[in-house]
N, C-alpha and C. Protein backbone atom coordinates (compact mmCIF):
# COMPACT_ATOMS: atom_id res chain seq x y z
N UNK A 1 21.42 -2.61 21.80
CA UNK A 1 20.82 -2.61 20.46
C UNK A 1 21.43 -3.72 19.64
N UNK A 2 20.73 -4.30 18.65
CA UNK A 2 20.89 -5.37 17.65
C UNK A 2 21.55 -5.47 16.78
N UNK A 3 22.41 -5.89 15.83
CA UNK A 3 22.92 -5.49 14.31
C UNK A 3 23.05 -7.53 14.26
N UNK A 4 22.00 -7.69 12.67
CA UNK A 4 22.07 -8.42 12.16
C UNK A 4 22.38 -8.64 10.79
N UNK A 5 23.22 -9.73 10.44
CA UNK A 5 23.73 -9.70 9.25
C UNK A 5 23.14 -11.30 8.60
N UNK A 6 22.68 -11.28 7.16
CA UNK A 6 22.19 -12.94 7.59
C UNK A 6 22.45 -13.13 5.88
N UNK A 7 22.30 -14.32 5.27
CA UNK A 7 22.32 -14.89 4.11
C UNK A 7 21.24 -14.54 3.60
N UNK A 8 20.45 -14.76 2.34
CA UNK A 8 19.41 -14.06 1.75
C UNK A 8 18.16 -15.23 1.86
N UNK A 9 18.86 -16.83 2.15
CA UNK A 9 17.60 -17.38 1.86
C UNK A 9 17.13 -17.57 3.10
N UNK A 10 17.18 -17.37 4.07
CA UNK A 10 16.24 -17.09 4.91
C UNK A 10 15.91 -15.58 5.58
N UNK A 11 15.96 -15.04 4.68
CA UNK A 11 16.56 -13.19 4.93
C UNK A 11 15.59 -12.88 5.46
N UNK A 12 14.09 -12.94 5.50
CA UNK A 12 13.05 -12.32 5.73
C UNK A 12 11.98 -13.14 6.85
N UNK A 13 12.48 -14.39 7.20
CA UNK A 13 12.25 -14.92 8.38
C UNK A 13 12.77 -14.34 9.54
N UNK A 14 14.15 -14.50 8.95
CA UNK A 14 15.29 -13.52 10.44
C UNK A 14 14.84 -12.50 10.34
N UNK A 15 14.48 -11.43 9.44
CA UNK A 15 14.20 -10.39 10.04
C UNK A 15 12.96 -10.22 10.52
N UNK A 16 11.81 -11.21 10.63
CA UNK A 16 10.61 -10.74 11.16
C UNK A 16 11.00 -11.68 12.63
N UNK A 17 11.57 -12.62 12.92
CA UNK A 17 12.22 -12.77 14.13
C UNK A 17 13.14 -11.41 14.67
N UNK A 18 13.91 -11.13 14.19
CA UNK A 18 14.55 -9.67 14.58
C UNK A 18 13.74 -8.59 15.23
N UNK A 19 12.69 -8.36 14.42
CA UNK A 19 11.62 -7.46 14.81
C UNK A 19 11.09 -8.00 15.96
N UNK A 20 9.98 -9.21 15.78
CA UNK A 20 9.20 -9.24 16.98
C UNK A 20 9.96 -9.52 18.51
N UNK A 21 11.52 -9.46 18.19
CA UNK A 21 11.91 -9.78 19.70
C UNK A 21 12.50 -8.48 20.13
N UNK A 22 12.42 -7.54 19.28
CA UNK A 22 12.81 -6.08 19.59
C UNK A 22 11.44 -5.24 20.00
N UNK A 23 9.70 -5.73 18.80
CA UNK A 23 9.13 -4.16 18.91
C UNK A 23 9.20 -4.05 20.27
N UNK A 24 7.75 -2.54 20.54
CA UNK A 24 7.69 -1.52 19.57
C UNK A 24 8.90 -0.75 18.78
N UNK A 25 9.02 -0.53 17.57
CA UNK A 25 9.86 1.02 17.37
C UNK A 25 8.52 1.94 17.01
N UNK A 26 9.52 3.24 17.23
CA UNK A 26 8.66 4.48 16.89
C UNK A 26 9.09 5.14 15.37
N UNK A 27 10.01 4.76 14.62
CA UNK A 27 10.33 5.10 13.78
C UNK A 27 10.97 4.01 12.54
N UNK A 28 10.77 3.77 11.94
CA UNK A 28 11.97 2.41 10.92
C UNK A 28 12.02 3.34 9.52
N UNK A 29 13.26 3.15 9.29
CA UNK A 29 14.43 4.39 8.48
C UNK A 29 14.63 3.65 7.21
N UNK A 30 14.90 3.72 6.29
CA UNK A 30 15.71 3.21 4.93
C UNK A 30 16.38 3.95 4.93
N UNK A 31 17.24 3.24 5.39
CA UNK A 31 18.93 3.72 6.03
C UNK A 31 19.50 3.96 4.59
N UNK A 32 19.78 3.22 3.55
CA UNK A 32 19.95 3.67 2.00
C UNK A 32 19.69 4.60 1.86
N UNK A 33 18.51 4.36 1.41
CA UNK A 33 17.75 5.46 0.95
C UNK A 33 17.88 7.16 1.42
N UNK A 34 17.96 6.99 2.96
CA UNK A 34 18.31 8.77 3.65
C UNK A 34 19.32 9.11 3.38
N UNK A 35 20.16 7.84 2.93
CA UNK A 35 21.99 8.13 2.99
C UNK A 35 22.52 8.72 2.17
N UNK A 36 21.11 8.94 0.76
CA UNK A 36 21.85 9.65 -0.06
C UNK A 36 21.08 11.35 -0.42
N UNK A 37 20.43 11.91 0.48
CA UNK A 37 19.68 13.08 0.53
C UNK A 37 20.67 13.89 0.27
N UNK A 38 21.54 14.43 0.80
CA UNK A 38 22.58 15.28 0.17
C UNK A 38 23.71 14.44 -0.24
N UNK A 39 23.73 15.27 -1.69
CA UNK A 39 24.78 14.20 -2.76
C UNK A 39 26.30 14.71 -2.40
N UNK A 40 26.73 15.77 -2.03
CA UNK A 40 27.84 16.25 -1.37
C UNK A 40 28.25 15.45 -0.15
N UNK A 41 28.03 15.30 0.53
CA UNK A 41 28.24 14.77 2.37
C UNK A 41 28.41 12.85 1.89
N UNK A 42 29.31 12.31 2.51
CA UNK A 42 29.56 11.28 2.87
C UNK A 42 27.67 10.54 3.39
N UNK A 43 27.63 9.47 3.05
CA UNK A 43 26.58 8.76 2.99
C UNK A 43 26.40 8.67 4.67
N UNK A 44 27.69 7.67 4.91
CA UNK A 44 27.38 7.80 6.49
C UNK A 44 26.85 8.92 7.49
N UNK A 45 27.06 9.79 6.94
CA UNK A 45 26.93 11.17 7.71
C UNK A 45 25.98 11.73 7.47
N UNK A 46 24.80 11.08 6.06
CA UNK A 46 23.82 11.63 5.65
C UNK A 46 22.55 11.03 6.76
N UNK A 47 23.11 9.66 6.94
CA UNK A 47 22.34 8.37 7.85
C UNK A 47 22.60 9.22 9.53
N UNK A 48 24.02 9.37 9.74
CA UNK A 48 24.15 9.74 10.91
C UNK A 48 23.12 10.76 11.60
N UNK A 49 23.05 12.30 10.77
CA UNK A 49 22.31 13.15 10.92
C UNK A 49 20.97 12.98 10.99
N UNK A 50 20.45 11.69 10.17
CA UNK A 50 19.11 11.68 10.52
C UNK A 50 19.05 10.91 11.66
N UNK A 51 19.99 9.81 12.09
CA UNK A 51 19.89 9.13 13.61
C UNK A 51 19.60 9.85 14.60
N UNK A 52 20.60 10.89 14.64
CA UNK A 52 20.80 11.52 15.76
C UNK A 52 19.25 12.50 16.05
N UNK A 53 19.00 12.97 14.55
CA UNK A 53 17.72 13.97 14.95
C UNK A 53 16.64 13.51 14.90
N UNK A 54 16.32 12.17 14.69
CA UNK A 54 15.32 10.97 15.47
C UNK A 54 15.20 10.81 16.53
N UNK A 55 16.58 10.19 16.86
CA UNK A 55 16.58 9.80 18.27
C UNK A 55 16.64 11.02 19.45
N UNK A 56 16.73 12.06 19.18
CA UNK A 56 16.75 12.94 20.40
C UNK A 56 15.87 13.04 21.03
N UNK A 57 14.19 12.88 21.26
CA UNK A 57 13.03 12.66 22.05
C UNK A 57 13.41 11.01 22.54
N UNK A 58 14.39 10.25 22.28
CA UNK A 58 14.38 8.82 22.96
C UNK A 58 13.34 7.74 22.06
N UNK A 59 13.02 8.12 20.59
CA UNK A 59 12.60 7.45 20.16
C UNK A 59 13.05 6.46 19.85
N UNK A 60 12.40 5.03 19.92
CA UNK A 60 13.00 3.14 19.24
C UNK A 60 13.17 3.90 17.99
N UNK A 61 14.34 3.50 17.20
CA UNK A 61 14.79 3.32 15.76
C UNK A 61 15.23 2.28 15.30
N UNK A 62 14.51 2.01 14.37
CA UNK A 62 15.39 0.85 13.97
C UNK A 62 15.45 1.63 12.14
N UNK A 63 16.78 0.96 11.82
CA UNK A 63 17.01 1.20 10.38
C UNK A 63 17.83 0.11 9.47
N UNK A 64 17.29 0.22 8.30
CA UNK A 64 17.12 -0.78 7.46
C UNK A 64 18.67 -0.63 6.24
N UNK A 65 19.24 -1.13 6.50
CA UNK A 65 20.87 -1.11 5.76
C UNK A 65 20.67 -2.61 5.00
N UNK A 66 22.04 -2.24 4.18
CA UNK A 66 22.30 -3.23 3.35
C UNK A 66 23.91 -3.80 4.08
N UNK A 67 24.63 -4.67 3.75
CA UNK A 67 25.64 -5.42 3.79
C UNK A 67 26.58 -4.45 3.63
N UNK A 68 27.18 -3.61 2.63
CA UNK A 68 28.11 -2.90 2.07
C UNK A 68 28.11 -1.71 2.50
N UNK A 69 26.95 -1.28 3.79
CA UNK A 69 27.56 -0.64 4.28
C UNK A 69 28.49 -0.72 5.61
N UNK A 70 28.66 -1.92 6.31
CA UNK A 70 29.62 -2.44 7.25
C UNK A 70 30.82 -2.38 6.42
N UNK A 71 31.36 -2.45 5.19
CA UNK A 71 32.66 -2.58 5.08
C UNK A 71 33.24 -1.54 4.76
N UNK A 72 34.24 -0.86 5.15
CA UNK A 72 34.78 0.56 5.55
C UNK A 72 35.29 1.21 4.18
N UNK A 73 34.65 2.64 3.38
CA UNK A 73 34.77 2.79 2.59
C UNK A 73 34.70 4.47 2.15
N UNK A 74 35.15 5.02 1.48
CA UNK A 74 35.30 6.49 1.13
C UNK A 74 33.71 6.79 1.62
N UNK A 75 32.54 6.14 1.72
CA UNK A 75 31.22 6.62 2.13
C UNK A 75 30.80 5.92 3.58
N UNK A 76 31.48 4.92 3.62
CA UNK A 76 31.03 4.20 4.57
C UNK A 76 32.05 4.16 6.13
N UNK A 77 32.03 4.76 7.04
CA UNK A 77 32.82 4.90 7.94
C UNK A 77 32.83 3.72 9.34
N UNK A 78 33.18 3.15 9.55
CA UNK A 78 33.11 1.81 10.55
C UNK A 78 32.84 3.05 11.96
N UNK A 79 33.88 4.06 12.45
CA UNK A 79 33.25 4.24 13.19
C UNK A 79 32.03 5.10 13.55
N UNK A 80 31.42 5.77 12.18
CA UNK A 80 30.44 6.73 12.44
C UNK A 80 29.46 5.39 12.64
N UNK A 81 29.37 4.23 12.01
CA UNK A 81 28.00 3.31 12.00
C UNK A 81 28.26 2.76 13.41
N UNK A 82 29.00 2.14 13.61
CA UNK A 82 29.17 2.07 15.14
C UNK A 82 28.84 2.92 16.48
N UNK A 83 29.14 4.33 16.18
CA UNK A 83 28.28 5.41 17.04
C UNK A 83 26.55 5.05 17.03
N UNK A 84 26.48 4.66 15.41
CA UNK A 84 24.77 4.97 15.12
C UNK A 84 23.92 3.82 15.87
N UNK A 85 24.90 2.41 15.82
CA UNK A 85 24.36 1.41 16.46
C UNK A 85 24.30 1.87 18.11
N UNK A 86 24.82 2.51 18.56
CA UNK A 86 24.03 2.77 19.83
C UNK A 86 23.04 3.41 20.29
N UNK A 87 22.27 4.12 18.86
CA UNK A 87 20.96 4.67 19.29
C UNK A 87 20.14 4.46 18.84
N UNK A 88 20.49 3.02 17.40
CA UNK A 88 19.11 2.81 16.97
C UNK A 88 19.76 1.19 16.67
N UNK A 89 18.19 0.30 16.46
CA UNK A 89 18.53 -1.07 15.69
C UNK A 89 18.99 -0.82 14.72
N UNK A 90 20.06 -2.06 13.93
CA UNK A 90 20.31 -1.76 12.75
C UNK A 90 19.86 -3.40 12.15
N UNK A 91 19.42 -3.35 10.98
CA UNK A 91 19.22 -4.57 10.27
C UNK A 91 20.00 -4.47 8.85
N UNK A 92 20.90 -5.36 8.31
CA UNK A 92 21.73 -5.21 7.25
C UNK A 92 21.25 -6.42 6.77
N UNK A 93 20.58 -5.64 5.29
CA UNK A 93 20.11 -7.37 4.33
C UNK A 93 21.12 -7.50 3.40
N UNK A 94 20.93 -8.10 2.55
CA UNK A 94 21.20 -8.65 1.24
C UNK A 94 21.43 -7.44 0.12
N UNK A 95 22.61 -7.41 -0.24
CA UNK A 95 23.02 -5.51 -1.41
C UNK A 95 21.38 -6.09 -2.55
N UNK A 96 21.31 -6.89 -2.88
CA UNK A 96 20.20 -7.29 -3.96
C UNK A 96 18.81 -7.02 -3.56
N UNK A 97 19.11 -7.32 -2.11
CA UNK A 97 17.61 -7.40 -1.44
C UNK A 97 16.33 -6.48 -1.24
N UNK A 98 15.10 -6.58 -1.75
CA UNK A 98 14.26 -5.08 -2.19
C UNK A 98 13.71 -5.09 -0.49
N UNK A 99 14.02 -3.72 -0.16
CA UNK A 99 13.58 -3.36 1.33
C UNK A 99 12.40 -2.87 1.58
N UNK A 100 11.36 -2.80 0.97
CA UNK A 100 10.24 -1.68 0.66
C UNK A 100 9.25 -3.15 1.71
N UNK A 101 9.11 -4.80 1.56
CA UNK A 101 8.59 -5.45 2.52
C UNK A 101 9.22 -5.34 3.95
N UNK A 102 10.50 -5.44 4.04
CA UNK A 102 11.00 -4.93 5.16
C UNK A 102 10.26 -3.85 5.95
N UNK A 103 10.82 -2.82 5.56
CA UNK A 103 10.38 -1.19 5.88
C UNK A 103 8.52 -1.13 6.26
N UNK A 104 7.82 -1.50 5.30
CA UNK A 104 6.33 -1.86 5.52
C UNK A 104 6.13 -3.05 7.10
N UNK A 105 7.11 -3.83 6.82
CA UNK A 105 6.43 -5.09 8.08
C UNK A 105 7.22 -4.34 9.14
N UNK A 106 8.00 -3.76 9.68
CA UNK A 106 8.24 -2.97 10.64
C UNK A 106 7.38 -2.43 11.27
N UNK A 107 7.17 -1.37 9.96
CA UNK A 107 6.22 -0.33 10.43
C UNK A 107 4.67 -1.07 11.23
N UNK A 108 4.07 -1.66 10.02
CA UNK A 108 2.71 -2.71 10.43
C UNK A 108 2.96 -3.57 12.08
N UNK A 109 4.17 -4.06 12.67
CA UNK A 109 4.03 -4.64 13.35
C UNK A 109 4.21 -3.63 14.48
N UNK A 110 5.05 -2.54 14.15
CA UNK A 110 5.14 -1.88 15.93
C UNK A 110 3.73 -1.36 16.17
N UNK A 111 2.64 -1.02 15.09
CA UNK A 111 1.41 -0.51 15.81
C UNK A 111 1.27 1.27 15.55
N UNK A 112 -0.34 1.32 15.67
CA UNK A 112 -0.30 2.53 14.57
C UNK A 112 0.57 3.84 15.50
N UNK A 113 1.27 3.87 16.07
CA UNK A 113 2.28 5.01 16.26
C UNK A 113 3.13 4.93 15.57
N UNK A 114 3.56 3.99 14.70
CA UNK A 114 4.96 3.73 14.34
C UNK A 114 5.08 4.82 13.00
N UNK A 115 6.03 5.23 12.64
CA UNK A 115 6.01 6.16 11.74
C UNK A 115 7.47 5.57 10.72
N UNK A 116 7.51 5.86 9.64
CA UNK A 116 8.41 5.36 8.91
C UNK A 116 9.15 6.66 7.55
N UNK A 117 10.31 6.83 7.58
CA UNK A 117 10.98 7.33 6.55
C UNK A 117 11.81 6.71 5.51
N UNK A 118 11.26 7.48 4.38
CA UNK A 118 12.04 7.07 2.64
C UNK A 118 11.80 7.79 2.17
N UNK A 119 12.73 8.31 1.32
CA UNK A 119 12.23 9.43 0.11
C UNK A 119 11.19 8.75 -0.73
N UNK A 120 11.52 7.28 -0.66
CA UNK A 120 10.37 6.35 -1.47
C UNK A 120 8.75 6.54 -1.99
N UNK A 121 8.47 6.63 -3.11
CA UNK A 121 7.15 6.75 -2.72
C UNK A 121 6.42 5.38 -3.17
N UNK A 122 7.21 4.23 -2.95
CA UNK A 122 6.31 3.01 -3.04
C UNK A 122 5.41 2.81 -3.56
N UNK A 123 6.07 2.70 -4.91
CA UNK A 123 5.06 2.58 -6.36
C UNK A 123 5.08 1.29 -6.60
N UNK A 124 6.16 0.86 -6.42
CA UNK A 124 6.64 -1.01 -6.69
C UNK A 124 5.70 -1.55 -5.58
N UNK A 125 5.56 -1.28 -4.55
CA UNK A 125 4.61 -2.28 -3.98
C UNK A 125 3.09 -1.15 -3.79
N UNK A 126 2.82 -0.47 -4.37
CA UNK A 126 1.27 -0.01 -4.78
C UNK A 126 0.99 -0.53 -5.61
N UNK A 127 1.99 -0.62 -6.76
CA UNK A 127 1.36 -1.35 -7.87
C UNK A 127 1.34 -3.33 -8.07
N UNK A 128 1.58 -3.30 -6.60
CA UNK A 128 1.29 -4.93 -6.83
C UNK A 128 -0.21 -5.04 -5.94
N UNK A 129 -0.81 -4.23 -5.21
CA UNK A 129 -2.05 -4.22 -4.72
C UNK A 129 -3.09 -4.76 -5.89
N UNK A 130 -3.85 -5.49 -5.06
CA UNK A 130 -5.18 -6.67 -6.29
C UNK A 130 -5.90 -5.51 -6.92
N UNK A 131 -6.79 -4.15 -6.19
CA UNK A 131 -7.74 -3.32 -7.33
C UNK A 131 -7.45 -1.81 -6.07
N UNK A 132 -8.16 -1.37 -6.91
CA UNK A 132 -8.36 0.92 -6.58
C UNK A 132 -8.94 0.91 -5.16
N UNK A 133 -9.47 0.41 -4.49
CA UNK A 133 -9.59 0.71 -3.01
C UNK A 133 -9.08 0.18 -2.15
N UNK A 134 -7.85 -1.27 -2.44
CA UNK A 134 -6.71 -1.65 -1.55
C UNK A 134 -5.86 -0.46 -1.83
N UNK A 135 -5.49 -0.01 -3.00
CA UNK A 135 -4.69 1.01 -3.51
C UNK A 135 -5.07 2.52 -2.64
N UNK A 136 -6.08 2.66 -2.76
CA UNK A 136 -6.81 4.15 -1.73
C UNK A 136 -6.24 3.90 -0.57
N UNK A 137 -6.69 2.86 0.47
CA UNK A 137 -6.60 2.56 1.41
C UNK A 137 -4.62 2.81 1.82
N UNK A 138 -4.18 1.95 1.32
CA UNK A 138 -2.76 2.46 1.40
C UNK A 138 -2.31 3.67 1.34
N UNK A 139 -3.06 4.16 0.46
CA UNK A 139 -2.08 5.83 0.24
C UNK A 139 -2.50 6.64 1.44
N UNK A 140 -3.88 6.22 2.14
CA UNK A 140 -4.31 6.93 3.03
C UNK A 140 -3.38 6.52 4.06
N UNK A 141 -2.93 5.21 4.55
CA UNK A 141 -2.09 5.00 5.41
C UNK A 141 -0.64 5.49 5.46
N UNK A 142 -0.27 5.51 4.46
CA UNK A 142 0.90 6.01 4.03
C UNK A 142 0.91 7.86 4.29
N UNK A 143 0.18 8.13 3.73
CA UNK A 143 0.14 9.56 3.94
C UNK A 143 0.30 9.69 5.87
N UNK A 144 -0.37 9.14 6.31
CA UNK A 144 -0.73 9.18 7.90
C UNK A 144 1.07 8.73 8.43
N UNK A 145 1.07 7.56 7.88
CA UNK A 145 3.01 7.01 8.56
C UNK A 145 4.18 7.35 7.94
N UNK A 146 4.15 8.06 6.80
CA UNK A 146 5.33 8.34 5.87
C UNK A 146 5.85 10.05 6.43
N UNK A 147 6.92 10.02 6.87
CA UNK A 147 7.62 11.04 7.36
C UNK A 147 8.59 11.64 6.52
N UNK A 148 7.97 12.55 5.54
CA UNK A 148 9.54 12.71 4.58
C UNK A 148 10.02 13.65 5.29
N UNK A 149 11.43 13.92 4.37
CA UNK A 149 12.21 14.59 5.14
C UNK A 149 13.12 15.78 3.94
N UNK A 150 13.10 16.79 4.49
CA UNK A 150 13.38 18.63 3.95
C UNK A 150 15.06 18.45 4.73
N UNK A 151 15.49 19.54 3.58
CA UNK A 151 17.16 20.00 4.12
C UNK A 151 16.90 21.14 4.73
N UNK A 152 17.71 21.78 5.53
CA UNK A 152 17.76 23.24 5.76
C UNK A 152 19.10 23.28 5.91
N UNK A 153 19.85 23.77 5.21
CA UNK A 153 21.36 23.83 5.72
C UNK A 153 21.63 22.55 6.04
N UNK A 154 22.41 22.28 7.09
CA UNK A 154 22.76 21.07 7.09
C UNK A 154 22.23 20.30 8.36
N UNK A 155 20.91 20.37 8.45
CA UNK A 155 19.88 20.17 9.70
C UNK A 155 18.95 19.96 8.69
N UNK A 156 18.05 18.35 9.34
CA UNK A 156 16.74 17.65 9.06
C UNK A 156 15.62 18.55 9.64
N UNK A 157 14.77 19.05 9.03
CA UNK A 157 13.81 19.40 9.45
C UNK A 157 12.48 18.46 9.30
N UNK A 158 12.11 18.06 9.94
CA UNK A 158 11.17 17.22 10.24
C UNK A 158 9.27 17.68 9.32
N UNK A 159 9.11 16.86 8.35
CA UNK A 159 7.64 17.30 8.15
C UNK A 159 7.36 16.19 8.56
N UNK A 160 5.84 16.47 9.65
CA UNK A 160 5.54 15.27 10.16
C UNK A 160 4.36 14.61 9.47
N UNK A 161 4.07 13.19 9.79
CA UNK A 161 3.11 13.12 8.97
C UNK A 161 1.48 13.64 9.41
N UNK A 162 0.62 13.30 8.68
CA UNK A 162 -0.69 13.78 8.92
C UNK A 162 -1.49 13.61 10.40
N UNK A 163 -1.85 14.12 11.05
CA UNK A 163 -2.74 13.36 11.86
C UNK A 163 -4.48 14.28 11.44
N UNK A 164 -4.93 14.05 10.60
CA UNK A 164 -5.75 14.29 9.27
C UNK A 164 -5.83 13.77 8.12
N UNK A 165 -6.81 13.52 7.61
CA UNK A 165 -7.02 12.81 6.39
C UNK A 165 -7.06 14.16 5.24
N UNK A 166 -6.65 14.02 3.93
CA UNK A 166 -5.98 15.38 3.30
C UNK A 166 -7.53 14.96 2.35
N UNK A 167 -8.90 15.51 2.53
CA UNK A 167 -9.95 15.08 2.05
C UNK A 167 -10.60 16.18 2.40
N UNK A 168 -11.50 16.61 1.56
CA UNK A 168 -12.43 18.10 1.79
C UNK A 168 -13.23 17.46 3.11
N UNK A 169 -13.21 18.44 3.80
CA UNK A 169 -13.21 18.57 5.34
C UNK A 169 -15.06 19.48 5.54
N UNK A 170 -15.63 19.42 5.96
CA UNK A 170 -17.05 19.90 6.13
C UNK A 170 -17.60 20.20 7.53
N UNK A 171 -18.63 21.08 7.93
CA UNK A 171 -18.69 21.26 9.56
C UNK A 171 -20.45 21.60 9.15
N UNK A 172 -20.57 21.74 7.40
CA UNK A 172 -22.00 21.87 7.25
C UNK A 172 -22.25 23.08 7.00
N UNK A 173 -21.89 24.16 7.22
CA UNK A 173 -21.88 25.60 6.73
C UNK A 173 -20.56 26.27 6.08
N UNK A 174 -19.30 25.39 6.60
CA UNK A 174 -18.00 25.92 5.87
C UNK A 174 -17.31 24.66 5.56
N UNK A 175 -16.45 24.80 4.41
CA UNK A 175 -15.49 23.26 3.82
C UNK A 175 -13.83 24.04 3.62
N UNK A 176 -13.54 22.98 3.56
CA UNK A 176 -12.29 23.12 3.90
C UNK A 176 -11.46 21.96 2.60
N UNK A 177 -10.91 22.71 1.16
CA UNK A 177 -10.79 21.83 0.50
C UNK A 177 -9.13 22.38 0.81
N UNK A 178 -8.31 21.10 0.28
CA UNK A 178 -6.67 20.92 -0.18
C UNK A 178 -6.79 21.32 -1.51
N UNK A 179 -5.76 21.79 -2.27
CA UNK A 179 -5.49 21.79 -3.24
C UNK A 179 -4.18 22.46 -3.32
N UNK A 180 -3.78 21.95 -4.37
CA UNK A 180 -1.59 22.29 -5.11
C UNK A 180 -1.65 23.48 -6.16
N UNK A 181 -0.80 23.98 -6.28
CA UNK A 181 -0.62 24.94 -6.94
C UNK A 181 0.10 24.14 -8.41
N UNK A 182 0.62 23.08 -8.25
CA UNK A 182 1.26 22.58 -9.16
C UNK A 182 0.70 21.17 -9.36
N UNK A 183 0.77 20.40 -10.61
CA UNK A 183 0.30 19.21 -11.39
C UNK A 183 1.36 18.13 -10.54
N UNK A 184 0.31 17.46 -9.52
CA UNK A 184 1.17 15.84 -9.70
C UNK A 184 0.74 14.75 -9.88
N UNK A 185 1.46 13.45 -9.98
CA UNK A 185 0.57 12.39 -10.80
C UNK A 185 0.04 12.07 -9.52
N UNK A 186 -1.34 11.61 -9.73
CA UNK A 186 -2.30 11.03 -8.80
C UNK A 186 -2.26 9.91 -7.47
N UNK A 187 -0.85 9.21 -7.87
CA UNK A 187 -0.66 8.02 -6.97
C UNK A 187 0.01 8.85 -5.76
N UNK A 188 0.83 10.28 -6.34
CA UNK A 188 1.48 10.41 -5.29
C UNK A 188 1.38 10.54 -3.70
N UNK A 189 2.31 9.83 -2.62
CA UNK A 189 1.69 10.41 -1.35
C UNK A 189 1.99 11.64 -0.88
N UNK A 190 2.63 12.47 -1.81
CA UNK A 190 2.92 14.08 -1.43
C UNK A 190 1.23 14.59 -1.85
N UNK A 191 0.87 15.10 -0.29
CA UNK A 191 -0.50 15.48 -0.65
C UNK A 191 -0.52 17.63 0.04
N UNK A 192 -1.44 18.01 -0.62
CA UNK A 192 -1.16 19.59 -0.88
C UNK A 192 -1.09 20.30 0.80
N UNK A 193 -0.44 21.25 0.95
CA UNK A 193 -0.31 21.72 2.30
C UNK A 193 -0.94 23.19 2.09
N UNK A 194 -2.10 23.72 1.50
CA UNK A 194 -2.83 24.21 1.16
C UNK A 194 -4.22 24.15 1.34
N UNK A 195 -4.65 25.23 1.81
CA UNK A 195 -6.38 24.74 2.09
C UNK A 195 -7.31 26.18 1.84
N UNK A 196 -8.17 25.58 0.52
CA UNK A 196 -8.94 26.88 0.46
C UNK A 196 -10.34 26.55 1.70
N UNK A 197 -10.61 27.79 2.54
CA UNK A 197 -11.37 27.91 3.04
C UNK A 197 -12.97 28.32 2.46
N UNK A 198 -14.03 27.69 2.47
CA UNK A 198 -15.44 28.42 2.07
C UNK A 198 -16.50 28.49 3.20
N UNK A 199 -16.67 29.54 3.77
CA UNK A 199 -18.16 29.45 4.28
C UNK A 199 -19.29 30.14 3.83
N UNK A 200 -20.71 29.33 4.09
CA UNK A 200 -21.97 29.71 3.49
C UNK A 200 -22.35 30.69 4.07
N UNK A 201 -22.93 31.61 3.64
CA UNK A 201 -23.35 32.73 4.18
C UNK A 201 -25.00 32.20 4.45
């Protein structure tokens, strides 16, 4: 497995060289971002736990770090990341550097199996989309590749993503609508795990 470390002005060349001499992965992580799901537990160990319960079917991982976490620190452990580099890629950008193109060109290049985790819900790059049906179109994809992720104790439980479109569903005599029990804003990709059933008599 890989671990690259690079300067910022060519930061995003190397890493799409990085990628295409590694794909497929089956998964690409914002290694940040998971690291801080439980605010109690050491960061490393927040990253670790989700490595490990990725990789146990033998899935490609690759995950998306920053610089500061290689240097050994009350959160950052040299040898827990070192364990982690043996079961998944690691890519370490720039502490400044916004990862949300990263994390997206991963995902886009391994091919539609690839599945991707962030608590993120990628508003910063929805809201740079040109008009409302590049914008649709994404959330639908997103909903389909975005894998969030639930605590249970101190075990990841996996919600997977859709393999369904979360859209009133029809067979012509019965529908099948989603709907939340609770108000959320419209962009979100948390979509309802609820389904009222109707059939026509």
């Amino acid at each position: 497995f890989g671990v690259v470390v690079l300067g910022s002005m060519q930061e995003f060349e190397a890493f799409q060289t990085f990628v295409e001499n590694r794909l497929p992965f089956d998964i690409v992580i914002d290694g940040l971002n998971v690291s801080h799901i439980k605010p109690r537990k050491m960061h490393c160990e927040n990253l670790f736990d989700a490595v490990n319960y990725l990789a146990k079917d033998n899935a490609r991982l690759l995950v998306l770090g920053r610089k500061h976490m290689l240097i050994n620190s009350s959160n950052w452990k040299r040898e827990i990341m070192k364990e982690m580099q043996n079961k998944a890629d690691f890519f370490f950008a720039e502490n400044i550097s916004e990862d949300d193109a990263f994390l997206l060109y991963a995902t886009l290049q391994s091919g539609k199996h690839c599945k991707f985790v962030t608590r993120d819900f990628l508003r910063d790059h929805k809201a740079c989309l040109s008009n409302s049906l590049t914008r649709h179109l994404f959330r639908k994809w997103q909903r389909g590749h975005q894998i969030s992720k639930k605590m249970f104790l101190s075990v990841f439980i996996q919600q997977p993503a859709f393999r369904y479109d979360c859209v009133v569903q029809t067979t012509g005599d019965t529908w099948h609508i989603p709907y939340k029990d609770t108000f959320e804003e419209k962009d979100s990709y948390r979509v309802p795990r609820k389904w009222l059933c109707i059939q026509q008599k």
